[in-house]
N, C-alpha and C. Protein backbone atom coordinates (compact mmCIF):
# COMPACT_ATOMS: atom_id res chain seq x y z
N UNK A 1 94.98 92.31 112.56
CA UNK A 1 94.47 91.17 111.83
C UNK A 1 92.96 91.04 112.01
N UNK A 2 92.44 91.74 113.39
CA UNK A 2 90.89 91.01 113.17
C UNK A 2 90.05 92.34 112.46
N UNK A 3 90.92 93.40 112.30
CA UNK A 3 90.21 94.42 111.13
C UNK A 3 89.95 93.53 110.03
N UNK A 4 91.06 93.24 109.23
CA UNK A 4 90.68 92.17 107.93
C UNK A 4 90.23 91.12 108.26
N UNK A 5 90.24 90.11 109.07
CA UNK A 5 88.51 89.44 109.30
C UNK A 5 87.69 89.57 109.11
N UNK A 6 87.17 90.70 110.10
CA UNK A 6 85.83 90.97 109.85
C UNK A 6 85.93 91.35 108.38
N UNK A 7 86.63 92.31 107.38
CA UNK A 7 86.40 92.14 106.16
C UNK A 7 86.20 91.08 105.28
N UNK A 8 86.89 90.14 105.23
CA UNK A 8 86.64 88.71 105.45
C UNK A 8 85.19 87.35 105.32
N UNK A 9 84.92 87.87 106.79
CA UNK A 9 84.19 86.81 107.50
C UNK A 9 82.83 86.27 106.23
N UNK A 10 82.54 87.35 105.75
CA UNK A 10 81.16 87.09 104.99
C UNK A 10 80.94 86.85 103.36
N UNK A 11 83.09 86.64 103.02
CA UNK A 11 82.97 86.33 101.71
C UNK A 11 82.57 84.65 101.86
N UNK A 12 82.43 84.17 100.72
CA UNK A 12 81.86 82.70 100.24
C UNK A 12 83.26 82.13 100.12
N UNK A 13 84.03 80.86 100.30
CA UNK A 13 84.77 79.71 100.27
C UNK A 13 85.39 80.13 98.88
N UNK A 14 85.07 80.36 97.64
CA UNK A 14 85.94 80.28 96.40
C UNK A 14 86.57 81.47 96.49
N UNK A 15 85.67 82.67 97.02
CA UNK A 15 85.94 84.18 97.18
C UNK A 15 87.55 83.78 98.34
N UNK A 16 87.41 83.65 99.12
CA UNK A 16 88.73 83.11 100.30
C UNK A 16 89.44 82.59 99.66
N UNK A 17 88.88 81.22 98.87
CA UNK A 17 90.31 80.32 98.30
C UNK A 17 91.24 81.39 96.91
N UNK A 18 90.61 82.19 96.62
CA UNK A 18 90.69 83.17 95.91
C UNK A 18 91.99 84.24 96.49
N UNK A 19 91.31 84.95 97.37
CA UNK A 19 92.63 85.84 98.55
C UNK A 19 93.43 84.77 98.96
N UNK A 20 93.26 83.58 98.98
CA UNK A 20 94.19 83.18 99.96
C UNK A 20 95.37 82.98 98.61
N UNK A 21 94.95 82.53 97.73
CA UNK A 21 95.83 82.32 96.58
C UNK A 21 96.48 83.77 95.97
N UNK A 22 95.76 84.37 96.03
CA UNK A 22 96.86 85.90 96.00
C UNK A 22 97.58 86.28 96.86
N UNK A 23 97.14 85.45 97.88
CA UNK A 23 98.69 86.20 99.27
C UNK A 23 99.92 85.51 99.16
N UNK A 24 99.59 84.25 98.66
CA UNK A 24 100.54 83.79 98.95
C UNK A 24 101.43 83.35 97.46
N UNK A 25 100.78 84.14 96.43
CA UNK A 25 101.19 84.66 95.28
C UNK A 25 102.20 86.25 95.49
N UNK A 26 101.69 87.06 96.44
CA UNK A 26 102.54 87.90 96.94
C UNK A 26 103.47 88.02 97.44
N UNK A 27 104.07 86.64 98.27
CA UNK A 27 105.04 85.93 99.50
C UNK A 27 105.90 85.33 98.37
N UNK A 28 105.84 84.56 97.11
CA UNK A 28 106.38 83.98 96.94
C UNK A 28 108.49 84.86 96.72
N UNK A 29 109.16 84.02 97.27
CA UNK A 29 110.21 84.72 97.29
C UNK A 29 111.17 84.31 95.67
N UNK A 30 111.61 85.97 95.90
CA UNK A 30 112.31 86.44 94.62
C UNK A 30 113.23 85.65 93.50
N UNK A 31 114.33 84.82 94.88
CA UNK A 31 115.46 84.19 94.45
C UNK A 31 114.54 82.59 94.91
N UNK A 32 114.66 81.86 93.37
CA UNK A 32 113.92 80.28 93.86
C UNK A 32 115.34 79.66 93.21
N UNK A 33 116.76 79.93 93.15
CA UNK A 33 118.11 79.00 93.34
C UNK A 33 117.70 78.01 94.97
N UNK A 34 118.44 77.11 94.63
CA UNK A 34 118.10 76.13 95.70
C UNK A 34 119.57 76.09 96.17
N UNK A 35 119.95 75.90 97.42
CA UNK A 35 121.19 75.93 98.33
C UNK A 35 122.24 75.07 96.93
N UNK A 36 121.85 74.03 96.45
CA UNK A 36 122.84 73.13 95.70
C UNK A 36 123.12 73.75 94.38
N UNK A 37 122.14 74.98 94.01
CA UNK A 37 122.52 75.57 92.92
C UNK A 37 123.50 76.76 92.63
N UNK A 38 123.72 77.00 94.30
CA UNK A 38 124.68 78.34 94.18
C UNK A 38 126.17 77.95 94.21
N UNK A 39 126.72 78.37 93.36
CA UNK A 39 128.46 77.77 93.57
C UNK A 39 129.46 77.92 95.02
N UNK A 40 130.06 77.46 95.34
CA UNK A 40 130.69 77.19 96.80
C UNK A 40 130.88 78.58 96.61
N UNK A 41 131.50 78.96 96.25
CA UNK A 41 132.53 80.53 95.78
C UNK A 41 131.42 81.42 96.28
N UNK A 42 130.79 81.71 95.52
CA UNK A 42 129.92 82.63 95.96
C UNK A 42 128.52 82.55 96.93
N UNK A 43 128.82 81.24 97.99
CA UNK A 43 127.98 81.08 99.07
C UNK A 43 128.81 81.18 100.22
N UNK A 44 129.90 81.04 99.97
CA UNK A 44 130.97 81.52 101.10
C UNK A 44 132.09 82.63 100.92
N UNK A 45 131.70 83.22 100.20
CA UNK A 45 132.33 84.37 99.46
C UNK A 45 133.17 85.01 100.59
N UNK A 46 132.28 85.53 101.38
CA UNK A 46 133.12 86.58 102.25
C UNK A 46 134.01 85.65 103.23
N UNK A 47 134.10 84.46 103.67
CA UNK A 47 134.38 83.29 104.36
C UNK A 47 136.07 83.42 104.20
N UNK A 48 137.15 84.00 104.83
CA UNK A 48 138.39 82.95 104.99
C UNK A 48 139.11 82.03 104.71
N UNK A 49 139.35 81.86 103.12
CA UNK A 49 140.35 80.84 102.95
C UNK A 49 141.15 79.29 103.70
N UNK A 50 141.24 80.36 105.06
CA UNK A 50 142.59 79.61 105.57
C UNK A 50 142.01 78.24 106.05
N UNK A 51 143.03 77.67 106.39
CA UNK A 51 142.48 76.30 107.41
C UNK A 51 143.13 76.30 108.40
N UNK A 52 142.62 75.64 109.50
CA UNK A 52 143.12 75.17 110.69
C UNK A 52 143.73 74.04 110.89
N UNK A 53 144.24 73.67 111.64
CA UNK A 53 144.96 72.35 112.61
C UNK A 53 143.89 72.25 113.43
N UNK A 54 143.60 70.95 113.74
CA UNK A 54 142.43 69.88 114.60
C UNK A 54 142.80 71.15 116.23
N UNK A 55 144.14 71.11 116.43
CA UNK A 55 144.53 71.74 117.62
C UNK A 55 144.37 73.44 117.73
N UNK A 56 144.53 73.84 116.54
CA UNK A 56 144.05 75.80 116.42
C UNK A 56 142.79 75.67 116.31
N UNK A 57 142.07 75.01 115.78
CA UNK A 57 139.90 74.77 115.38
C UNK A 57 139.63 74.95 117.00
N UNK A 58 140.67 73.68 117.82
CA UNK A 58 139.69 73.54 119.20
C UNK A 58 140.65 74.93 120.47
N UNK A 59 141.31 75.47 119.85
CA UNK A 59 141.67 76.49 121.03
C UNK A 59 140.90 77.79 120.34
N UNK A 60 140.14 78.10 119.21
CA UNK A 60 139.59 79.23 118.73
C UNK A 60 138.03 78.58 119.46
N UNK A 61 137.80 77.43 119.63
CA UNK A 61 136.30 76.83 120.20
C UNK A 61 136.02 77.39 121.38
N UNK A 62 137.28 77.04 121.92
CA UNK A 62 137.42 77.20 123.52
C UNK A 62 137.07 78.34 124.05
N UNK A 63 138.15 79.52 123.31
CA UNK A 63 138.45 80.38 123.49
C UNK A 63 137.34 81.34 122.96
N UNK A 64 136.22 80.90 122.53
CA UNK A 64 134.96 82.03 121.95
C UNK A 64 133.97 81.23 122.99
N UNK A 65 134.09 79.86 123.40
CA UNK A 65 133.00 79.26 124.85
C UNK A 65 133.67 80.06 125.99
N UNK A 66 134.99 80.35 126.25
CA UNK A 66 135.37 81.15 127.47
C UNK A 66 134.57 82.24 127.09
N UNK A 67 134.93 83.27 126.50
CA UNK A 67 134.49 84.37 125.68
C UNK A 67 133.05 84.79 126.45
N UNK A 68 132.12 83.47 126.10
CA UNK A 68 131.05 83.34 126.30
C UNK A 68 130.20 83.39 127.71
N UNK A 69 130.59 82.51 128.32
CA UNK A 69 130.70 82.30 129.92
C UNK A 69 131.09 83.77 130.87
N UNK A 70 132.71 84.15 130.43
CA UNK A 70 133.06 84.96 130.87
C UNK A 70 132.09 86.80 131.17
N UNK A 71 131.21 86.59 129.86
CA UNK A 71 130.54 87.66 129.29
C UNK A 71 129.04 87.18 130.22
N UNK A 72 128.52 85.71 130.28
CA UNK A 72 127.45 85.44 131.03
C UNK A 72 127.77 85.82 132.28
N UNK A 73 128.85 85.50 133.44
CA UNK A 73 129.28 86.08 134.60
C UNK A 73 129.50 87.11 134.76
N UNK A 74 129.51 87.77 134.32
CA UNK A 74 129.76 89.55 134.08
C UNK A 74 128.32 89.82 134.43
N UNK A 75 127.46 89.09 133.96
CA UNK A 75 126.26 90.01 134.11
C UNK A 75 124.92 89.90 135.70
């Protein structure tokens, strides 16, 4: 980064506001859908159907925090 600085350093304020507006003309990202525009279906696409019981949700919880712990003591 301080290579392009010093390239930089000695343009004039409009010349900068100038690059700076092309970079971030370069950044702008591809897909501008907004989270509320993508259909459930295909934002959880690969996602599991099924559902749980209040009581299978909290023994799969448990059982990936054991998981967890178990794998931290190991080390």
């Amino acid at each position: 980064m301080s290579y392009y600085m010093e390239m930089v350093k000695d343009l004039d304020d409009s010349q900068k506001l100038e690059l700076v507006a092309m970079l971030v003309e370069s950044v702008k990202p591809l897909r501008t859908r907004t989270w509320a525009d993508i259909p459930e279906e295909e934002t959880f696409a690969d996602m599991d159907k099924e559902l749980y019981t209040a009581e299978e949700a909290y023994e799969l919880t448990m059982k990936d925090i054991k998981a967890i712990y178990d794998e931290h003591d190991a080390v």
